[in-house]
N, C-alpha and C. Protein backbone atom coordinates (compact mmCIF):
# COMPACT_ATOMS: atom_id res chain seq x y z
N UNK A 1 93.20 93.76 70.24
CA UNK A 1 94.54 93.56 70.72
C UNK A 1 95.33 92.76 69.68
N UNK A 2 96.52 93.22 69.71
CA UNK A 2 97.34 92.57 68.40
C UNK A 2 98.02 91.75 69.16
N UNK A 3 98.12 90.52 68.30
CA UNK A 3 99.02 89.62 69.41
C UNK A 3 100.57 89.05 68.35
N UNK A 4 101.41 89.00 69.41
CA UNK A 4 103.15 89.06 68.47
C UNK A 4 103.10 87.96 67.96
N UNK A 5 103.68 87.46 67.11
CA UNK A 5 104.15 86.36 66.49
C UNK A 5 105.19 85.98 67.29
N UNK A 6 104.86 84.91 67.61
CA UNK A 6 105.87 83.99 68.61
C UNK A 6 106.48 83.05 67.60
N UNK A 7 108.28 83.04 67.77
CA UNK A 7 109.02 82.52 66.82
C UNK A 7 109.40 81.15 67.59
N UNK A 8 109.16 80.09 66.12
CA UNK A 8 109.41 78.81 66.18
C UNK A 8 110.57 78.32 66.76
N UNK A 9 111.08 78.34 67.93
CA UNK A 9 112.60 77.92 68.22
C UNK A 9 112.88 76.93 69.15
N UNK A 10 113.77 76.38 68.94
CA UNK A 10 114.15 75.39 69.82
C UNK A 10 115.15 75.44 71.27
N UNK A 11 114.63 74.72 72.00
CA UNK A 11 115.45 75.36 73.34
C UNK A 11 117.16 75.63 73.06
N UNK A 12 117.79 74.67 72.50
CA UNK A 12 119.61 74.89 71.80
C UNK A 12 119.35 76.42 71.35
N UNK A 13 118.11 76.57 69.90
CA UNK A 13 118.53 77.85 69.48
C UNK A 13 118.28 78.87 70.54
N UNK A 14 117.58 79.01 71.32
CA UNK A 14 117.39 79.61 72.45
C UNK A 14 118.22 80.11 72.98
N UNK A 15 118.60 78.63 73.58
CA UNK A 15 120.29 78.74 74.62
C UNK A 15 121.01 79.75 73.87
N UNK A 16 121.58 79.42 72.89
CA UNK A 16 122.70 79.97 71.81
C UNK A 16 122.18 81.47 71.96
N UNK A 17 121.54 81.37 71.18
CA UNK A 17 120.98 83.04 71.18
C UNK A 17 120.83 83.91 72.13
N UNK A 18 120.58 83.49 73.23
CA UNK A 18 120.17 84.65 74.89
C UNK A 18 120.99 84.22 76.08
N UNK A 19 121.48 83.11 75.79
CA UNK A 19 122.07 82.96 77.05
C UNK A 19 123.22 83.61 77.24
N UNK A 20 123.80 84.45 77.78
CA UNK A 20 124.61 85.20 78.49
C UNK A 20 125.86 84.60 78.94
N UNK A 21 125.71 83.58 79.66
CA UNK A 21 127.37 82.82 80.01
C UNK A 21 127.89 81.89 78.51
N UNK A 22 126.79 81.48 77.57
CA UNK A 22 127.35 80.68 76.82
C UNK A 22 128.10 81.10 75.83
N UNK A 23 128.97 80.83 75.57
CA UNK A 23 130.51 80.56 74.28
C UNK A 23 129.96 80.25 73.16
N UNK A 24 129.85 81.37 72.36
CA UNK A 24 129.25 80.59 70.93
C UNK A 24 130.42 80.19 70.14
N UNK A 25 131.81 80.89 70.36
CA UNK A 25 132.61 80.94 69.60
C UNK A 25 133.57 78.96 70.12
N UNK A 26 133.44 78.80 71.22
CA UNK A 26 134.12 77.51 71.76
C UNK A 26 132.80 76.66 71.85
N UNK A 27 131.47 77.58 72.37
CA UNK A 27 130.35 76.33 72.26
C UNK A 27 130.44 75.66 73.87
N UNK A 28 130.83 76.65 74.76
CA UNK A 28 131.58 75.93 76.55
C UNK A 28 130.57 76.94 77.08
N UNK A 29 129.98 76.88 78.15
CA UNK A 29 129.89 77.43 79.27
C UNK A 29 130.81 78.46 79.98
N UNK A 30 130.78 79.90 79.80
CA UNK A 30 131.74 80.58 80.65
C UNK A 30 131.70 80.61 81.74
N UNK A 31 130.14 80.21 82.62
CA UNK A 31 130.43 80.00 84.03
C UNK A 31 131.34 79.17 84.59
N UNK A 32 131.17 77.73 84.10
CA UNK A 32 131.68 76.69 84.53
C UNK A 32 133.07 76.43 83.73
N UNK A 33 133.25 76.92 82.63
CA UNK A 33 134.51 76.58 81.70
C UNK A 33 133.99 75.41 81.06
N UNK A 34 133.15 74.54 81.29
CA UNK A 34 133.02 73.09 80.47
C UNK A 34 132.12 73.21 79.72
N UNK A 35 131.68 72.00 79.08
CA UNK A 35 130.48 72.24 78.21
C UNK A 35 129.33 72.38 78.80
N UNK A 36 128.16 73.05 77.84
CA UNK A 36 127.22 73.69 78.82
C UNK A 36 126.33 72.06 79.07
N UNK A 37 125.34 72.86 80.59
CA UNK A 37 124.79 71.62 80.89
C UNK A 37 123.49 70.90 80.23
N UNK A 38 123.08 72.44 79.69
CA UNK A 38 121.84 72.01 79.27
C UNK A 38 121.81 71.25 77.47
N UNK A 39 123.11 71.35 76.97
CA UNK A 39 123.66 71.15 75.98
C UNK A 39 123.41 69.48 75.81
N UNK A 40 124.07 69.01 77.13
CA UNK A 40 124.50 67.78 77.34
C UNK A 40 123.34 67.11 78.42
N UNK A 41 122.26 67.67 78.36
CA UNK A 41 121.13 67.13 78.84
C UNK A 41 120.48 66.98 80.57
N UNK A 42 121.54 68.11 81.23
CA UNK A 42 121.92 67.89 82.52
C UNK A 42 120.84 69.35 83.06
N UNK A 43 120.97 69.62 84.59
CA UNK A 43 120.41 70.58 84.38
C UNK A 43 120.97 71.89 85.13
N UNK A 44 120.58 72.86 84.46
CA UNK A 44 121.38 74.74 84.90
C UNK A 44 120.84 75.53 85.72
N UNK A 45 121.06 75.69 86.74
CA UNK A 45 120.39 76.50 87.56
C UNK A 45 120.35 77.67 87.20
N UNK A 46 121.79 78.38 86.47
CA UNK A 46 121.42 79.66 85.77
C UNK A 46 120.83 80.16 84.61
N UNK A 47 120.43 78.91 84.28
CA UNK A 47 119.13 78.70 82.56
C UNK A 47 117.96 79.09 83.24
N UNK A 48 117.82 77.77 84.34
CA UNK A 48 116.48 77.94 84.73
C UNK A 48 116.12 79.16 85.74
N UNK A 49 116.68 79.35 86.16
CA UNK A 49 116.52 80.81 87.03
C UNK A 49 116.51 82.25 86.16
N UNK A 50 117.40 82.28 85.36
CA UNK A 50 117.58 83.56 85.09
C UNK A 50 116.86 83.55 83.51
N UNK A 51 116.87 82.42 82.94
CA UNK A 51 116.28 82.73 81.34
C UNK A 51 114.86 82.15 81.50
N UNK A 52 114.57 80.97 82.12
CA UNK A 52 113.38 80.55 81.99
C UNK A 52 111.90 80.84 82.72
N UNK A 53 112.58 81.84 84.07
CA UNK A 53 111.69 81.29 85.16
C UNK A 53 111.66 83.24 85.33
N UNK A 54 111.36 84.18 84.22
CA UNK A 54 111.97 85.18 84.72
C UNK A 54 110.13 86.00 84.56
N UNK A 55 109.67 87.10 85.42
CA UNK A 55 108.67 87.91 85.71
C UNK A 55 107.89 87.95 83.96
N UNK A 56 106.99 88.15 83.73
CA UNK A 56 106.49 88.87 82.29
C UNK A 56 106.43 89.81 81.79
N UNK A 57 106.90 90.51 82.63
CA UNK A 57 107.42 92.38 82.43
C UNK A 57 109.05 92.33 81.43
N UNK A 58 109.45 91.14 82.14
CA UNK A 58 110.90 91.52 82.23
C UNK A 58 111.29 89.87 80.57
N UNK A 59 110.04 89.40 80.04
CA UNK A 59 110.61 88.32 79.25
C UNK A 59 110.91 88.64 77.66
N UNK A 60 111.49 88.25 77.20
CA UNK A 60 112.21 88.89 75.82
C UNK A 60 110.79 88.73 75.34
N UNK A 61 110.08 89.08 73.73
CA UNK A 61 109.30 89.50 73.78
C UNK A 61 109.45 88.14 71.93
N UNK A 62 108.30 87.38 71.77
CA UNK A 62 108.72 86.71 70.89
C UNK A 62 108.92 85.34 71.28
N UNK A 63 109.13 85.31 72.39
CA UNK A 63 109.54 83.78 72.58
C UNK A 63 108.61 82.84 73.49
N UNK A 64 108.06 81.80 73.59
CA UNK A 64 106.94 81.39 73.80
C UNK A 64 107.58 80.57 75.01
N UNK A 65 107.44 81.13 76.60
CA UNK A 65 108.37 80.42 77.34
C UNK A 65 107.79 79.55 77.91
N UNK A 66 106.49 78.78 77.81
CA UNK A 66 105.81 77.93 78.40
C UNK A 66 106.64 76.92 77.62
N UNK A 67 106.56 76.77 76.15
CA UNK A 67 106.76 75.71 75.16
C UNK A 67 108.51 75.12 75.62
N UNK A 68 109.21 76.73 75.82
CA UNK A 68 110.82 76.22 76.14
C UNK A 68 111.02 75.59 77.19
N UNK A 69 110.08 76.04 78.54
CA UNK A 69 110.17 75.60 79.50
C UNK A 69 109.58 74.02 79.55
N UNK A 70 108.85 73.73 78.66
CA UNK A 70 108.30 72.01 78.64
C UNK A 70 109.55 71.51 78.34
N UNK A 71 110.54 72.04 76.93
CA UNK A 71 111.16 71.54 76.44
C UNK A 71 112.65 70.99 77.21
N UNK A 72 113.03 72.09 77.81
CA UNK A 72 113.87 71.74 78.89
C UNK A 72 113.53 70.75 79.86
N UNK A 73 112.54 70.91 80.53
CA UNK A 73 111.90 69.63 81.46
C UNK A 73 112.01 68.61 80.44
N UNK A 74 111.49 68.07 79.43
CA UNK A 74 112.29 67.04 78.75
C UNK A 74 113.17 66.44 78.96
N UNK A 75 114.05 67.49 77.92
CA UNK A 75 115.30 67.54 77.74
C UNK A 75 116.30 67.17 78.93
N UNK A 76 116.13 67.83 80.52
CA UNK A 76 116.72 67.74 81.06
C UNK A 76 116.36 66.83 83.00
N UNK A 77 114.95 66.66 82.64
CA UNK A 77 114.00 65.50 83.38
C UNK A 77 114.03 66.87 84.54
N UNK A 78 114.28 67.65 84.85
CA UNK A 78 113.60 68.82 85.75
C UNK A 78 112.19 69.34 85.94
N UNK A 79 111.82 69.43 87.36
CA UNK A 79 110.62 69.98 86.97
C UNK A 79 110.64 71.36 87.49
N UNK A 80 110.40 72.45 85.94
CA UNK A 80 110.68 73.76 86.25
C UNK A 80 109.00 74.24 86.51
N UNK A 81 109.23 75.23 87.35
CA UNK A 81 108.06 75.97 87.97
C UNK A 81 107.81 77.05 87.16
N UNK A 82 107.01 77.35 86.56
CA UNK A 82 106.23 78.46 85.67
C UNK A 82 105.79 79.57 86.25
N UNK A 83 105.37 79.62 87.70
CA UNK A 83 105.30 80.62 88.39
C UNK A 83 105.99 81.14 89.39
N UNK A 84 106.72 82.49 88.93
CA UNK A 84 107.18 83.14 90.11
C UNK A 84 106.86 83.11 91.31
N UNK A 85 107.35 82.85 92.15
CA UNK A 85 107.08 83.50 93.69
C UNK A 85 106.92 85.26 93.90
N UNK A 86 105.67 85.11 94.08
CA UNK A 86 105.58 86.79 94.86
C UNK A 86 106.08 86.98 96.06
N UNK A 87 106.85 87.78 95.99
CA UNK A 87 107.42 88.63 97.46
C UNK A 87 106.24 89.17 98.03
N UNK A 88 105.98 88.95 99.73
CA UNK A 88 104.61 89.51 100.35
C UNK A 88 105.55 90.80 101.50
N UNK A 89 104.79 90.90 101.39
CA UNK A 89 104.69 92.48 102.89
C UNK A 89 104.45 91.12 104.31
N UNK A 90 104.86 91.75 105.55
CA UNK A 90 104.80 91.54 106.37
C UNK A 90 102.92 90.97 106.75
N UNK A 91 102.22 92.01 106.16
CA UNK A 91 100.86 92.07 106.38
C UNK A 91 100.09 91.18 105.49
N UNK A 92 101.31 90.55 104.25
CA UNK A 92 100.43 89.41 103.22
C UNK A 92 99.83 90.50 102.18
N UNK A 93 100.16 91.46 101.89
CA UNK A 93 99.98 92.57 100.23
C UNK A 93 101.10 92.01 100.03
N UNK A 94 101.28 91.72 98.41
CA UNK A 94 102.27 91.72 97.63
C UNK A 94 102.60 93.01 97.41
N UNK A 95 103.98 92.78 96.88
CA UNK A 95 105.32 93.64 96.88
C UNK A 95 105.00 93.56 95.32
N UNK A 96 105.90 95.46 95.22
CA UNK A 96 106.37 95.54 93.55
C UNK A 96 107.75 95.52 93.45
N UNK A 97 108.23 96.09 92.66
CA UNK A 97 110.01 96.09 92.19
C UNK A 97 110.55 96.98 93.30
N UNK A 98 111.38 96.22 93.78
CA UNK A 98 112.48 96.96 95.10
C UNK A 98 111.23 97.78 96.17
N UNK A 99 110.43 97.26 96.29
CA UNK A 99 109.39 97.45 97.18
C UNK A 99 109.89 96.67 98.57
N UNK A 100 110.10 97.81 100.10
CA UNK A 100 110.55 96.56 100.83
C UNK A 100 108.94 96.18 102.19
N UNK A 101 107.95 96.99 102.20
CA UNK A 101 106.79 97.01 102.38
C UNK A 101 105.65 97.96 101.93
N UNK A 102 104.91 97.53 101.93
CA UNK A 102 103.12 97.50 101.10
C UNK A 102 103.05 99.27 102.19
N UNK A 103 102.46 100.13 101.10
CA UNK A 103 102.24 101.65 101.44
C UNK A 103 101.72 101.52 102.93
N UNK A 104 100.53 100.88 103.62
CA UNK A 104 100.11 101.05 104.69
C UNK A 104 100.77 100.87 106.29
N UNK A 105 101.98 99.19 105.81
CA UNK A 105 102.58 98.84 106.67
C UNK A 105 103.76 99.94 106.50
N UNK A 106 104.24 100.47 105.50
CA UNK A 106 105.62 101.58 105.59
C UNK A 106 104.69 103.12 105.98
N UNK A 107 103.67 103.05 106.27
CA UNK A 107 103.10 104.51 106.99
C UNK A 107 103.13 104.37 108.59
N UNK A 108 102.81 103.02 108.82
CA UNK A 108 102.46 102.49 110.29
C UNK A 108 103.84 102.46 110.73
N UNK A 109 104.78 102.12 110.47
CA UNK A 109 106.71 102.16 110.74
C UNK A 109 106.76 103.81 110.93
N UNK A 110 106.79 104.81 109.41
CA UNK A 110 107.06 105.37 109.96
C UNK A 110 106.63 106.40 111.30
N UNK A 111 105.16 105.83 111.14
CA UNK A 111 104.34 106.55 112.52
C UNK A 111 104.61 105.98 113.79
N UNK A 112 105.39 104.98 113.80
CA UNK A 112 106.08 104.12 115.09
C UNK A 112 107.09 104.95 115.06
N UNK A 113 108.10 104.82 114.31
CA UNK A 113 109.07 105.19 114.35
C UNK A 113 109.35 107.23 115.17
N UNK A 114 108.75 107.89 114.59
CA UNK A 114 107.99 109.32 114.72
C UNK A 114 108.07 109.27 116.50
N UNK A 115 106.88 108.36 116.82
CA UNK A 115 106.43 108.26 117.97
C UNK A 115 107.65 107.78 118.87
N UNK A 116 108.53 106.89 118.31
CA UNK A 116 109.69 106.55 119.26
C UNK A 116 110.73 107.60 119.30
N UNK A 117 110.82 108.61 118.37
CA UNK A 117 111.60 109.53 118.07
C UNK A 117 111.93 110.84 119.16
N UNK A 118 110.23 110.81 118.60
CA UNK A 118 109.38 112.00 119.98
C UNK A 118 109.39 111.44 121.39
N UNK A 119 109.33 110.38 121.92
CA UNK A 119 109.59 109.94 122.66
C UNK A 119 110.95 110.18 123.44
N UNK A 120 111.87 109.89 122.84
CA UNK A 120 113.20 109.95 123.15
C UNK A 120 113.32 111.34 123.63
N UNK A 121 113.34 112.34 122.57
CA UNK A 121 113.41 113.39 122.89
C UNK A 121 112.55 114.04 123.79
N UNK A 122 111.35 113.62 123.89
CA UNK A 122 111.02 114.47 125.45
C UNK A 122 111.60 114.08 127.04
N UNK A 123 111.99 112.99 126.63
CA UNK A 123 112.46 111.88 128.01
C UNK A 123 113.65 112.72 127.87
N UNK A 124 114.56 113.15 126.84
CA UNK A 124 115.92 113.72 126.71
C UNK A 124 115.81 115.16 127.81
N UNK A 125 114.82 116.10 126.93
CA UNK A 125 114.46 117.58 127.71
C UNK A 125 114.58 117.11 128.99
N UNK A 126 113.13 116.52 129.48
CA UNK A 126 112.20 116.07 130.99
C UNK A 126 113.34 116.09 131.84
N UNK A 127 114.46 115.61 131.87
CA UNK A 127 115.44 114.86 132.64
C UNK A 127 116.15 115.98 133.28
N UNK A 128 116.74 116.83 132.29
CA UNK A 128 117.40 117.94 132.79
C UNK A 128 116.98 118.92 133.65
């Protein structure tokens, strides 16, 4: 297995580089209009949510996010969580992407469902 070269960077160059709301050209925060928070040592809920804290499928590829994520906790005295929360099924199977239940519990629905269906409709006929 070949493994990537993970580039030396610092959480600022980070910020600068991937973050999405930030102003490179003013150096401000476009969410907020002010200066950014993590800039000024404070802490971002949309850093830490959306750049730091994001699935491993889905993380830029190169960047070593354990090391950024210490660095921010530093930097900004937060304590960020490294592991996602898994979404569970009703039944306790984890969930995949836009999964809204686990194959067995969405067979058992729709075989409820079927059954309430059929139901209806014979009670509908019967009556007349």
């Amino acid at each position: 297995m070949i493994m990537a070269k993970l580039k030396q960077t610092t959480l600022i160059s980070f910020l600068k580089n991937e973050c999405m709301v930030f102003d490179r050209h003013y150096e401000i925060c476009s969410f907020s209009g002010d200066k950014c928070k993590v800039i000024e040592g404070n802490c971002c809920d949309y850093f830490e949510h959306v750049l730091l804290n994001v699935p491993e499928k889905s993380r830029l590829p190169g960047y070593d996010y354990s090391k950024l994520s210490a660095q921010y906790a530093q930097q900004t005295g937060a304590k960020v969580s490294s592991k996602i929360k898994q979404r569970r099924c009703e039944c306790g199977e984890p969930l995949g992407y836009r999964q809204r239940y686990c194959l067995k519990c969405s067979m058992n629905r729709k075989k409820a469902a079927n059954r309430n269906r059929q139901r209806k409709y014979r009670f509908a006929n019967t009556s007349t």
